[in-house]
ModelCIF file with pLDDT and N, C-alpha, C, O atoms, coordinates in Angstrom:
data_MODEL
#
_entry.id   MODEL 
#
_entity.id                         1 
_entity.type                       polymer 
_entity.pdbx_number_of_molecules   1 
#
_entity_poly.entity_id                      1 
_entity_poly.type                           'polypeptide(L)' 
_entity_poly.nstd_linkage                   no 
_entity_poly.nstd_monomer                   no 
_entity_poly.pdbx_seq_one_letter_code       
;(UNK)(UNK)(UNK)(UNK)(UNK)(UNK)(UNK)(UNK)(UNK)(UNK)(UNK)(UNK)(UNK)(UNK)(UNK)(UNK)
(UNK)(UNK)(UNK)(UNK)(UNK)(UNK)(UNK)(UNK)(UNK)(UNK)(UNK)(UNK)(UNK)(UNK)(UNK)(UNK)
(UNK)(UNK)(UNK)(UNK)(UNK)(UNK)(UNK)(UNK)(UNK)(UNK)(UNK)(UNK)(UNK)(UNK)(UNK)(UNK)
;
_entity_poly.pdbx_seq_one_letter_code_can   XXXXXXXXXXXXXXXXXXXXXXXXXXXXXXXXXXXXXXXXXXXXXXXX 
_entity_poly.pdbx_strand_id                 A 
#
loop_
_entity_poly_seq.entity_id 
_entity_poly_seq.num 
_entity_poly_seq.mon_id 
_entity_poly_seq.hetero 
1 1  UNK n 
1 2  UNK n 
1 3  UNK n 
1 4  UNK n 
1 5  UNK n 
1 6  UNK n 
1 7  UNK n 
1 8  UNK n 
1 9  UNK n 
1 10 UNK n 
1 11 UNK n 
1 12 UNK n 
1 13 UNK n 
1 14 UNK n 
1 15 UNK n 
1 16 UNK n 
1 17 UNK n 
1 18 UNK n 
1 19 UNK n 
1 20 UNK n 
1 21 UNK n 
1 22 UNK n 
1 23 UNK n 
1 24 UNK n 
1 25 UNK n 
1 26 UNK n 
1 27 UNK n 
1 28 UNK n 
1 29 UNK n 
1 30 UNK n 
1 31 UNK n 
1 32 UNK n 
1 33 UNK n 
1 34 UNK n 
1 35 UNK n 
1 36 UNK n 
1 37 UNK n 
1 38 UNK n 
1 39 UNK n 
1 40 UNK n 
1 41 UNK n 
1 42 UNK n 
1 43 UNK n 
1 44 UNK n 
1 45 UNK n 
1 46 UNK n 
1 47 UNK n 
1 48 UNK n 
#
_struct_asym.id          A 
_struct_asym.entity_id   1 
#
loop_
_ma_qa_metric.id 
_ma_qa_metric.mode 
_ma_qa_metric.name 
_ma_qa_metric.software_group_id 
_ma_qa_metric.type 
1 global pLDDT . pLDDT 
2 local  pLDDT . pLDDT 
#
_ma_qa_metric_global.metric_id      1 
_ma_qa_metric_global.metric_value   65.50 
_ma_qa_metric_global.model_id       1 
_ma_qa_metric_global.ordinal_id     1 
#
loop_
_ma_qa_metric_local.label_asym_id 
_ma_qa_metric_local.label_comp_id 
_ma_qa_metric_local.label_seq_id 
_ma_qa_metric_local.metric_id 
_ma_qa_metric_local.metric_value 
_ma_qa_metric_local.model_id 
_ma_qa_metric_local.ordinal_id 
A UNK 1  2 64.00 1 1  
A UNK 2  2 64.00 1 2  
A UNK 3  2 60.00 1 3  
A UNK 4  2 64.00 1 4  
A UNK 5  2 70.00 1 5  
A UNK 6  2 70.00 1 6  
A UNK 7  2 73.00 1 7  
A UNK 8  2 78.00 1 8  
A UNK 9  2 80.00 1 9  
A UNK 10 2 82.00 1 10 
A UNK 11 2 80.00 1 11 
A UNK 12 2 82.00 1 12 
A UNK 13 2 85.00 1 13 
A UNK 14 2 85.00 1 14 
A UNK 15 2 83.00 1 15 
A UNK 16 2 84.00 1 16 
A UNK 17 2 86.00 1 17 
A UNK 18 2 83.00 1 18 
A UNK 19 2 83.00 1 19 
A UNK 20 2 85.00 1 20 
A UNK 21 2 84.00 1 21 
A UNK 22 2 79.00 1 22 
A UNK 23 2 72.00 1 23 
A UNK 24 2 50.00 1 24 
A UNK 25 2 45.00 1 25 
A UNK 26 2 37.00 1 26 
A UNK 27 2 37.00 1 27 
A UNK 28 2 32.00 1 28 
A UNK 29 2 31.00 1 29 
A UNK 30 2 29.00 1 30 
A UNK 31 2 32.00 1 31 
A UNK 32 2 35.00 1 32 
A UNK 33 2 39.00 1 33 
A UNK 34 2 37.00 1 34 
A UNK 35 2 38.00 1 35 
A UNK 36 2 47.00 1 36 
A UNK 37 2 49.00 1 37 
A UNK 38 2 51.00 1 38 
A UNK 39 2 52.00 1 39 
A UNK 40 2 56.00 1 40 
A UNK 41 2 57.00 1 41 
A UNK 42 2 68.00 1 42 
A UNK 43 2 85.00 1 43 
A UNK 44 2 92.00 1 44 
A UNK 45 2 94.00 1 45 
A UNK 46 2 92.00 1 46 
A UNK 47 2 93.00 1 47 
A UNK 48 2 90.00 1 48 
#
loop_
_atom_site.group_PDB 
_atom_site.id 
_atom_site.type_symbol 
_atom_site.label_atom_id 
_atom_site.label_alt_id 
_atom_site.label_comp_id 
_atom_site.label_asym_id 
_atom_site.label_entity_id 
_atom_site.label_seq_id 
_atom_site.pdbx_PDB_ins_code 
_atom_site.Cartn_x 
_atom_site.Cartn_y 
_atom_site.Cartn_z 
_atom_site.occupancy 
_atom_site.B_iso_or_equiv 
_atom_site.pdbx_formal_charge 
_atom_site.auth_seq_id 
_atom_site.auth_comp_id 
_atom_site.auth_asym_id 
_atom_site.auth_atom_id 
_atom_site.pdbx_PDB_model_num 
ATOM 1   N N  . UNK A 1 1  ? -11.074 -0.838 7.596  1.00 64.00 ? 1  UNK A N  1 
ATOM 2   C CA . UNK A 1 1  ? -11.496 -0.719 8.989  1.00 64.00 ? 1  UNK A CA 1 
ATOM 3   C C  . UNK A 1 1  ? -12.542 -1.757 9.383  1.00 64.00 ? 1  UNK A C  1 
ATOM 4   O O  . UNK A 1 1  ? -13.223 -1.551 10.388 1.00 64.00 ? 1  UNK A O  1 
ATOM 5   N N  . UNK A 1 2  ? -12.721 -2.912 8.621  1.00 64.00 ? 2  UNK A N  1 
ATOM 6   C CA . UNK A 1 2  ? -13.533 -3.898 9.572  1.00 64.00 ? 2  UNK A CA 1 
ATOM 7   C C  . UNK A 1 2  ? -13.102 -5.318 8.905  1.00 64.00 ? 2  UNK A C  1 
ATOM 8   O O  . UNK A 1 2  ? -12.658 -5.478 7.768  1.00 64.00 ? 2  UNK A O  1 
ATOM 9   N N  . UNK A 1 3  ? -13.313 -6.192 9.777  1.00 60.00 ? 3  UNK A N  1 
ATOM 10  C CA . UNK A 1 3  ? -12.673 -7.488 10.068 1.00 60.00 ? 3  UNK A CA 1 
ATOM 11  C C  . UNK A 1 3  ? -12.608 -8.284 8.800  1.00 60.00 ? 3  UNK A C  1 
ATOM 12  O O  . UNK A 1 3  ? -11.823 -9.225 8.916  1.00 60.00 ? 3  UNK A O  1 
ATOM 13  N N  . UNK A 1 4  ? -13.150 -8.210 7.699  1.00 64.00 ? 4  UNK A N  1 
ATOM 14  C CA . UNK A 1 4  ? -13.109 -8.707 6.867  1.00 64.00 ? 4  UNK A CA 1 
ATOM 15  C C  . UNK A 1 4  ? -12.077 -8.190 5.939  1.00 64.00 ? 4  UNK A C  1 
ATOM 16  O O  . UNK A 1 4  ? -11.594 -8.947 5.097  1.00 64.00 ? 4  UNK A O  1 
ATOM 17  N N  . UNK A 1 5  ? -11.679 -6.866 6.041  1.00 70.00 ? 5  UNK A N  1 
ATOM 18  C CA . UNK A 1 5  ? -10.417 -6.189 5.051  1.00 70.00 ? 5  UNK A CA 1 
ATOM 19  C C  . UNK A 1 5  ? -9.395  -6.399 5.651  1.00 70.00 ? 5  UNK A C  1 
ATOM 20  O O  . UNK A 1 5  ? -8.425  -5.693 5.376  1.00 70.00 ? 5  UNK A O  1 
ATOM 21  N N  . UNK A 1 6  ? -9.306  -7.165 6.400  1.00 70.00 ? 6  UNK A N  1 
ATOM 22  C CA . UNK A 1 6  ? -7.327  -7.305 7.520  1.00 70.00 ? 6  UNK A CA 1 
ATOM 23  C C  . UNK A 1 6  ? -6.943  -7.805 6.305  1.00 70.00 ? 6  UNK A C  1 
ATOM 24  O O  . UNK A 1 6  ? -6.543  -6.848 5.642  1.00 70.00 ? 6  UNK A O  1 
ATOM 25  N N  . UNK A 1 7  ? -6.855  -8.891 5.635  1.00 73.00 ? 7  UNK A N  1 
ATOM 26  C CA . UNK A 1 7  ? -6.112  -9.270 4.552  1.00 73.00 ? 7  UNK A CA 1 
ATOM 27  C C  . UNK A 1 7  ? -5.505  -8.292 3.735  1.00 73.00 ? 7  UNK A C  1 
ATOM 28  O O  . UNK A 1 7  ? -4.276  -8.282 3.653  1.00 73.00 ? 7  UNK A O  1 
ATOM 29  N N  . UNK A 1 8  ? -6.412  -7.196 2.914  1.00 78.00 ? 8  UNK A N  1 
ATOM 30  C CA . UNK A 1 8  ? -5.848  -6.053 2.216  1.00 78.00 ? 8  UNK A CA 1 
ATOM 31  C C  . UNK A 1 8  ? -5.260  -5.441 3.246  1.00 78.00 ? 8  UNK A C  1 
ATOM 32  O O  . UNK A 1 8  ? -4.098  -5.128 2.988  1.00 78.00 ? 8  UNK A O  1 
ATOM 33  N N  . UNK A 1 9  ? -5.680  -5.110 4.476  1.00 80.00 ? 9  UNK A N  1 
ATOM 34  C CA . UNK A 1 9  ? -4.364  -4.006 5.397  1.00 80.00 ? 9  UNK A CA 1 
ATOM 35  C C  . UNK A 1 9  ? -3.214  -4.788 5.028  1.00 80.00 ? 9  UNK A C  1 
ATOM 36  O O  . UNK A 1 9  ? -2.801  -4.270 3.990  1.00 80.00 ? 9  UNK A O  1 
ATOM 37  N N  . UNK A 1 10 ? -2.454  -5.797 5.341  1.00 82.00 ? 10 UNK A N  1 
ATOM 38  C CA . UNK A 1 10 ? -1.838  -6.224 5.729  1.00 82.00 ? 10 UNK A CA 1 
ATOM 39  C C  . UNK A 1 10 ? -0.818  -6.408 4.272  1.00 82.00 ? 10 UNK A C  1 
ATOM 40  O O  . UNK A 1 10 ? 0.363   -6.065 4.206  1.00 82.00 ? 10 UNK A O  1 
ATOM 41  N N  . UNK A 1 11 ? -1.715  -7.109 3.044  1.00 80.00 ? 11 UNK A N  1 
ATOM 42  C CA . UNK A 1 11 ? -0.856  -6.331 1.931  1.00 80.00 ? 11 UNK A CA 1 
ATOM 43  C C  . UNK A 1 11 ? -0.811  -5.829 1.764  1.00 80.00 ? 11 UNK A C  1 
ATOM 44  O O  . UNK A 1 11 ? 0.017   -5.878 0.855  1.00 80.00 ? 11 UNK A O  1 
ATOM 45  N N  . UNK A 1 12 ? -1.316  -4.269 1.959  1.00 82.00 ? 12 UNK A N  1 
ATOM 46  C CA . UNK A 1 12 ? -1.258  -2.786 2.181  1.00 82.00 ? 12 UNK A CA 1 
ATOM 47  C C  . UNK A 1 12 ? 0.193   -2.485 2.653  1.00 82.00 ? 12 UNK A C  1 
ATOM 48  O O  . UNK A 1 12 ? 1.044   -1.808 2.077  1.00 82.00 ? 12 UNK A O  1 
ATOM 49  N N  . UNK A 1 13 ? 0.283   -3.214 3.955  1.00 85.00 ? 13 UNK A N  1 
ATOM 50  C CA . UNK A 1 13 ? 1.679   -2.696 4.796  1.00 85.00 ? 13 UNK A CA 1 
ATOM 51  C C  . UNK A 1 13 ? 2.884   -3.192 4.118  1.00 85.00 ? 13 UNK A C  1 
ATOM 52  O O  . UNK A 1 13 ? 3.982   -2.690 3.878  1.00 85.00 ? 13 UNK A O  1 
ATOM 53  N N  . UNK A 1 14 ? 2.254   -4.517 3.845  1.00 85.00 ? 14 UNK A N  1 
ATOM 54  C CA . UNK A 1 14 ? 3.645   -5.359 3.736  1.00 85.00 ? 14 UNK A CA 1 
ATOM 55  C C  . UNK A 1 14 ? 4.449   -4.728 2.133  1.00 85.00 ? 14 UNK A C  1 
ATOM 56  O O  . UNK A 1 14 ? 5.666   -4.749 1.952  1.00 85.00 ? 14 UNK A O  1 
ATOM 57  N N  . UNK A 1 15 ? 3.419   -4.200 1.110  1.00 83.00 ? 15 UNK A N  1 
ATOM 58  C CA . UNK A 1 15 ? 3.786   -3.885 -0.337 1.00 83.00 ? 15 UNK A CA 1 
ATOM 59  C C  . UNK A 1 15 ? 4.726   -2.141 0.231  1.00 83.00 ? 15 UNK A C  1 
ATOM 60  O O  . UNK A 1 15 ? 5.622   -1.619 -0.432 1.00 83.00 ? 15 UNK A O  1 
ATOM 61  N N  . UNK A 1 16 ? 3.999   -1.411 1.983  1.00 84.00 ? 16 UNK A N  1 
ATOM 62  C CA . UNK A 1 16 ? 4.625   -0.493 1.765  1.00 84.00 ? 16 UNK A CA 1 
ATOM 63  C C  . UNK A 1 16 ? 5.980   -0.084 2.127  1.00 84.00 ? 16 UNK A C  1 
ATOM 64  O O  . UNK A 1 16 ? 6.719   0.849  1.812  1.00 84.00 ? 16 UNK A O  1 
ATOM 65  N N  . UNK A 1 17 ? 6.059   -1.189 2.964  1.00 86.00 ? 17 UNK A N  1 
ATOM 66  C CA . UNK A 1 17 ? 7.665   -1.693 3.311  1.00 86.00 ? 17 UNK A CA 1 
ATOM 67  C C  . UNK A 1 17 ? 8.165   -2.307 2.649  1.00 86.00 ? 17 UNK A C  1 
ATOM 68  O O  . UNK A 1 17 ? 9.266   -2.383 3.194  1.00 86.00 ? 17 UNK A O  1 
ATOM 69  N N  . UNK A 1 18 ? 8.260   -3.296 1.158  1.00 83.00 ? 18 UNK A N  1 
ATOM 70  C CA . UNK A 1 18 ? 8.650   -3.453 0.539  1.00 83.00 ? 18 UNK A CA 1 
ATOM 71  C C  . UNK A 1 18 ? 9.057   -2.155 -0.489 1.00 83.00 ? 18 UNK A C  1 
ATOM 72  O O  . UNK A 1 18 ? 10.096  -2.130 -1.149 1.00 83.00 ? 18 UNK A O  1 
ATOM 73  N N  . UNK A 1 19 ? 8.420   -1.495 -0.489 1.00 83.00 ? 19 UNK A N  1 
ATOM 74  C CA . UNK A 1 19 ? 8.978   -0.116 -1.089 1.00 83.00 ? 19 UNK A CA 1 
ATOM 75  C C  . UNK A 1 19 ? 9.984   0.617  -0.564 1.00 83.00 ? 19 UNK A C  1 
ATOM 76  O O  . UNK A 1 19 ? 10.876  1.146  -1.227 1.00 83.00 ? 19 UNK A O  1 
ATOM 77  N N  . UNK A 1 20 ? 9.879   0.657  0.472  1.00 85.00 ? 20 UNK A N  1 
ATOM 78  C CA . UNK A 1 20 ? 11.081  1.310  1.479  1.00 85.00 ? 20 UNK A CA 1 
ATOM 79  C C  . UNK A 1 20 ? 12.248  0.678  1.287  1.00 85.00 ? 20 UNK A C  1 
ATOM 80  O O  . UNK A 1 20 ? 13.289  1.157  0.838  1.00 85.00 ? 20 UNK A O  1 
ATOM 81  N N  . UNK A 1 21 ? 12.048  -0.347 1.622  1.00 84.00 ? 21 UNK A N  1 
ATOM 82  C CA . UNK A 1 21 ? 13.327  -1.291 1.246  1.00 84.00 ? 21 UNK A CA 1 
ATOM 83  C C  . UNK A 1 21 ? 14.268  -1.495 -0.167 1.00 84.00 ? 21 UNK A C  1 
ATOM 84  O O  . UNK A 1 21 ? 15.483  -1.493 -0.365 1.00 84.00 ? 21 UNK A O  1 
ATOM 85  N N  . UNK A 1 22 ? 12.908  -1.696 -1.164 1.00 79.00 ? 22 UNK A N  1 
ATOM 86  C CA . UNK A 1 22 ? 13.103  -1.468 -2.167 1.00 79.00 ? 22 UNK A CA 1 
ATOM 87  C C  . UNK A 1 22 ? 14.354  -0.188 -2.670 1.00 79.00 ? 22 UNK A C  1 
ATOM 88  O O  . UNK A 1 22 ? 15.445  -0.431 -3.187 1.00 79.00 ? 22 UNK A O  1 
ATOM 89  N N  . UNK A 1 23 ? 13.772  1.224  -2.320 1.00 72.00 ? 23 UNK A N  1 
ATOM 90  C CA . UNK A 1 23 ? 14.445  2.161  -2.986 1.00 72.00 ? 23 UNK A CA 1 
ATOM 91  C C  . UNK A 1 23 ? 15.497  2.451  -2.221 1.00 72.00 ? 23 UNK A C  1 
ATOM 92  O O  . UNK A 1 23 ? 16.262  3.368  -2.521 1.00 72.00 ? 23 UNK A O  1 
ATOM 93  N N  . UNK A 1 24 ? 15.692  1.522  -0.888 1.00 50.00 ? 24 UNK A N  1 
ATOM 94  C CA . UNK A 1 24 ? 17.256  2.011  -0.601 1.00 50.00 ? 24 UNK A CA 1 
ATOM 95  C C  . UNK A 1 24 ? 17.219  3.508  0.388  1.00 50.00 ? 24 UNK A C  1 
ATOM 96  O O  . UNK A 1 24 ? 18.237  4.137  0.677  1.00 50.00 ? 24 UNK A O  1 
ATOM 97  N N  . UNK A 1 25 ? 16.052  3.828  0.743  1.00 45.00 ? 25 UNK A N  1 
ATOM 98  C CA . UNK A 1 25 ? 15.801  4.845  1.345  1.00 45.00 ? 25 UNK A CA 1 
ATOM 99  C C  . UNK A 1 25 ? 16.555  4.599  3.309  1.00 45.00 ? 25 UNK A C  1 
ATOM 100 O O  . UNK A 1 25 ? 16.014  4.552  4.414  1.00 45.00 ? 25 UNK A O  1 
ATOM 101 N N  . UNK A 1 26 ? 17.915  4.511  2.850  1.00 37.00 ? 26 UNK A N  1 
ATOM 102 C CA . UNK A 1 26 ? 17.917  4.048  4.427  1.00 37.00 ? 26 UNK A CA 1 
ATOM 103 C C  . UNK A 1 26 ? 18.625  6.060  4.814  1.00 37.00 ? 26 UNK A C  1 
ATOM 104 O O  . UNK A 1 26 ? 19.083  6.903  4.042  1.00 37.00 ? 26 UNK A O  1 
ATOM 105 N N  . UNK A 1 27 ? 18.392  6.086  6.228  1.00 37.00 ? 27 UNK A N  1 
ATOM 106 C CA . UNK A 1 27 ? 18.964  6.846  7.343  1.00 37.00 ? 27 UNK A CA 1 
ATOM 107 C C  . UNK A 1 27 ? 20.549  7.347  7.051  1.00 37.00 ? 27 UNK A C  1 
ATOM 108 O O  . UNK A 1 27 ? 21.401  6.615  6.546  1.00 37.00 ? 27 UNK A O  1 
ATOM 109 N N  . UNK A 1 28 ? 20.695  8.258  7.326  1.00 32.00 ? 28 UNK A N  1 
ATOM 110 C CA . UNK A 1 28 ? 21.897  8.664  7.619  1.00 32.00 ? 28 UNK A CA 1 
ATOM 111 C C  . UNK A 1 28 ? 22.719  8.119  8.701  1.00 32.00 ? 28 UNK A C  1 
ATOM 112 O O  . UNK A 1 28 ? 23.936  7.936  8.687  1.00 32.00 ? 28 UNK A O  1 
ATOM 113 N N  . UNK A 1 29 ? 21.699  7.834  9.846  1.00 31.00 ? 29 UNK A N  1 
ATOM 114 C CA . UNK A 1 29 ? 21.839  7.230  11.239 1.00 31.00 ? 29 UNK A CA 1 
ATOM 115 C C  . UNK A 1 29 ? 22.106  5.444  10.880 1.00 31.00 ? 29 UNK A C  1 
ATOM 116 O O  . UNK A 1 29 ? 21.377  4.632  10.311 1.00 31.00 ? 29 UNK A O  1 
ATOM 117 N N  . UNK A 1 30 ? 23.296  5.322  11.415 1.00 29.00 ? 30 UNK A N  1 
ATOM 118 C CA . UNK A 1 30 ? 23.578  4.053  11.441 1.00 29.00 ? 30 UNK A CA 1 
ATOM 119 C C  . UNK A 1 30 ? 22.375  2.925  12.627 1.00 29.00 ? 30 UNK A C  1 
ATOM 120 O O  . UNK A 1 30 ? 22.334  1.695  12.621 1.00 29.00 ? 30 UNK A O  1 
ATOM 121 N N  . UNK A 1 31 ? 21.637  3.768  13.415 1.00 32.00 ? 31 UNK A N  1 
ATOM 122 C CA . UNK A 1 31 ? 21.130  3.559  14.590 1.00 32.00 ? 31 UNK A CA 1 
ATOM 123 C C  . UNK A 1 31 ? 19.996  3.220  14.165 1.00 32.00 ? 31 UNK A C  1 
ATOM 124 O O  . UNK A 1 31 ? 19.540  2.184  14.648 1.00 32.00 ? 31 UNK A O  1 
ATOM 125 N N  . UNK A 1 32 ? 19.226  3.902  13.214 1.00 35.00 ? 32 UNK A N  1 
ATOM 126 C CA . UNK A 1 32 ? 17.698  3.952  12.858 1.00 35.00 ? 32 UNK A CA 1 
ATOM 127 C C  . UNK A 1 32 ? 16.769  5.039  13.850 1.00 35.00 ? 32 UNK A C  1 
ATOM 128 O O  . UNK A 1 32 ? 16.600  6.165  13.382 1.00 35.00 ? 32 UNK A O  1 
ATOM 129 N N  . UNK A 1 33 ? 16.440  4.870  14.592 1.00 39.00 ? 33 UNK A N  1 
ATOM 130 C CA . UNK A 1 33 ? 15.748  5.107  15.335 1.00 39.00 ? 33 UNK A CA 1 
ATOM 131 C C  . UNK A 1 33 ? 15.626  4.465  16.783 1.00 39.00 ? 33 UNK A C  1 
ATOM 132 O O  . UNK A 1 33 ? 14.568  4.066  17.271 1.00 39.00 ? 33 UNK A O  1 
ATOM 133 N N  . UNK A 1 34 ? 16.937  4.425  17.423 1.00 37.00 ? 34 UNK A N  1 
ATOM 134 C CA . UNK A 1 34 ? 17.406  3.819  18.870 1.00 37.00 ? 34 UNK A CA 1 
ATOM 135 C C  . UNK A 1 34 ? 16.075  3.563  19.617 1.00 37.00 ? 34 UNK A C  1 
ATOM 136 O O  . UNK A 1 34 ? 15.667  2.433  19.885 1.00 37.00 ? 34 UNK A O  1 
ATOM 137 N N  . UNK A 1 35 ? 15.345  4.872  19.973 1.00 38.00 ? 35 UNK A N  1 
ATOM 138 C CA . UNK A 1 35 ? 14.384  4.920  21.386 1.00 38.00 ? 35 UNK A CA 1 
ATOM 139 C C  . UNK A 1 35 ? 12.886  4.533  20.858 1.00 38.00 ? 35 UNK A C  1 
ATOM 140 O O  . UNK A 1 35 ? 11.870  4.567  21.553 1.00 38.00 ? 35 UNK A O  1 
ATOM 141 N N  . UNK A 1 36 ? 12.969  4.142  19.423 1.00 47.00 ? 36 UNK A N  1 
ATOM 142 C CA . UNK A 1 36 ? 11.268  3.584  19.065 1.00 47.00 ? 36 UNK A CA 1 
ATOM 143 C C  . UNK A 1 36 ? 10.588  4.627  19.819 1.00 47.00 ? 36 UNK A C  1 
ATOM 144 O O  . UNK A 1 36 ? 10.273  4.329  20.971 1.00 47.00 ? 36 UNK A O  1 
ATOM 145 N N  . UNK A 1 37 ? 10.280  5.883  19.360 1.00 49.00 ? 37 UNK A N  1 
ATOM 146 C CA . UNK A 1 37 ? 9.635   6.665  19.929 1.00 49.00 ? 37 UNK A CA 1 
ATOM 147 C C  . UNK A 1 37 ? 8.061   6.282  19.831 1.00 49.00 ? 37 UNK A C  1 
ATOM 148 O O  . UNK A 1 37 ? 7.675   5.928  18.716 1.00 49.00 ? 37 UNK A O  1 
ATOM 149 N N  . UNK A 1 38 ? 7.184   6.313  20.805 1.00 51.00 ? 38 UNK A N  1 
ATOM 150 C CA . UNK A 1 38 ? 5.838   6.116  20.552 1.00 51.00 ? 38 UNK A CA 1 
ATOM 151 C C  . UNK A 1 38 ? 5.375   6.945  19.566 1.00 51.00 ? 38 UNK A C  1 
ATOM 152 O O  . UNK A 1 38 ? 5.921   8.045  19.489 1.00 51.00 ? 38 UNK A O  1 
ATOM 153 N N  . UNK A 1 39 ? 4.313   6.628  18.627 1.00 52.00 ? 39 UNK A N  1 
ATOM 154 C CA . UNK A 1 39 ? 3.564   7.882  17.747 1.00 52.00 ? 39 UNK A CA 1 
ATOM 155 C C  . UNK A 1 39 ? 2.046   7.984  17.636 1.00 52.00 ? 39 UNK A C  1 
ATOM 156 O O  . UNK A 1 39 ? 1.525   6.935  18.015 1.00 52.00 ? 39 UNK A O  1 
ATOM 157 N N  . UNK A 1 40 ? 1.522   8.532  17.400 1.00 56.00 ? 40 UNK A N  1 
ATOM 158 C CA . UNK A 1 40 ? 0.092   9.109  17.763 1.00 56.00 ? 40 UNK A CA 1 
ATOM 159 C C  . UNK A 1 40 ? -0.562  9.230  15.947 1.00 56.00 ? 40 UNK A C  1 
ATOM 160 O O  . UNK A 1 40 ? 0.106   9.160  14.915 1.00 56.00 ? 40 UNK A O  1 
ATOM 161 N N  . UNK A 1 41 ? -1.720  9.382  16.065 1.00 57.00 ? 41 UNK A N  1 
ATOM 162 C CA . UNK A 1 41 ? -2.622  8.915  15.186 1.00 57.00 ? 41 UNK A CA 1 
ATOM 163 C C  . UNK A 1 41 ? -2.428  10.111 14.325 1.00 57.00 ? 41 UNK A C  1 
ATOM 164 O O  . UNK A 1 41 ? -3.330  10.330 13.517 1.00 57.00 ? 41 UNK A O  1 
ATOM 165 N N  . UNK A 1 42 ? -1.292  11.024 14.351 1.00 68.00 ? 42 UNK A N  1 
ATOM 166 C CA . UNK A 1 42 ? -0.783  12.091 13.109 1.00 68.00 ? 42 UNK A CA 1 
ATOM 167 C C  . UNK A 1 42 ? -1.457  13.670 13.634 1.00 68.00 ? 42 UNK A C  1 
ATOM 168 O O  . UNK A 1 42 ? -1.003  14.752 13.264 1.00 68.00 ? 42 UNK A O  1 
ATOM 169 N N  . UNK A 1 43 ? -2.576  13.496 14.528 1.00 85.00 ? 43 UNK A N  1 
ATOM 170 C CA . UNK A 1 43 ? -2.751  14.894 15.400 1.00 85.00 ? 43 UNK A CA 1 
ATOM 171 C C  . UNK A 1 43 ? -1.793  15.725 15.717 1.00 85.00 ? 43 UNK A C  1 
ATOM 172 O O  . UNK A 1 43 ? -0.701  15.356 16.151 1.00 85.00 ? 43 UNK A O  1 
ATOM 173 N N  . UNK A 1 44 ? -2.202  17.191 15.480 1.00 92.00 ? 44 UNK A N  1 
ATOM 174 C CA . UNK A 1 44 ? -1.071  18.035 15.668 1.00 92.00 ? 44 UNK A CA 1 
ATOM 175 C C  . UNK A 1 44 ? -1.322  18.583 17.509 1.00 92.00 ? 44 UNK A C  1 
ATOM 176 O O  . UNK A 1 44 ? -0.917  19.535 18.176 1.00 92.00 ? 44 UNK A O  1 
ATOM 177 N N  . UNK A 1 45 ? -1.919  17.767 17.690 1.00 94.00 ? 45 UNK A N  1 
ATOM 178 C CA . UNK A 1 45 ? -2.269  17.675 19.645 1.00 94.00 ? 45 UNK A CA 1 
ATOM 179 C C  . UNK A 1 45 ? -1.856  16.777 19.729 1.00 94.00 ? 45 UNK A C  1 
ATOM 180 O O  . UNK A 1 45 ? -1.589  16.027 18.790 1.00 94.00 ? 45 UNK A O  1 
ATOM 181 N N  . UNK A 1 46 ? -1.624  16.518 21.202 1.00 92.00 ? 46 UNK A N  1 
ATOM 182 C CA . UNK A 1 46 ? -1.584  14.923 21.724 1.00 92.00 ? 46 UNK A CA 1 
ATOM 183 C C  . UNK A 1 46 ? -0.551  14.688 23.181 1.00 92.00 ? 46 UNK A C  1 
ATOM 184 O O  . UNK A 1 46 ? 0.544   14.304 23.591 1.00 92.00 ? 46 UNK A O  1 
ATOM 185 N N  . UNK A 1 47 ? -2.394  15.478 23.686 1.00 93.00 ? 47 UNK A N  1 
ATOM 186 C CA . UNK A 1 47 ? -2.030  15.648 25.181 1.00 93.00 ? 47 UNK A CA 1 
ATOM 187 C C  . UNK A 1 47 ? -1.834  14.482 25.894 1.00 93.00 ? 47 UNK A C  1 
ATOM 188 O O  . UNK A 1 47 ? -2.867  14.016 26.375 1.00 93.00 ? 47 UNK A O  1 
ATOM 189 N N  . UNK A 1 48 ? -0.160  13.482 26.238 1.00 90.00 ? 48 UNK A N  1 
ATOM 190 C CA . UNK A 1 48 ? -0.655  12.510 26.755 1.00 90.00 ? 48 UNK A CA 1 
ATOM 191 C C  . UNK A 1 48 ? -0.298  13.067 28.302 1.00 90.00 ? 48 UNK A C  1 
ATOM 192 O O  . UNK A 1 48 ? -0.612  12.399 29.287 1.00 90.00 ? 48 UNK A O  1 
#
């Protein structure tokens, strides 16, 4: 969370989508996820 760790976020993300990819974990849905639904910070609220 501050400007000097973007480097580790970012191999953070990139190693965790390489995992995904990795194991073949695809969808049943040929589609993926059509409407890119917006998502929220994991709150079980989220009055927009």
């Amino acid at each position: 969370d501050t400007p000097g760790q973007y480097e580790m976020a970012t191999v953070t993300f990139l190693n965790d989508v390489n995992l995904v990819l990795a194991g073949g974990s695809t969808s049943t849905s040929s589609t993926g996820n059509p409407y890119n639904t917006p998502v929220s910070d994991g709150s079980r609220l989220v009055d927009d």
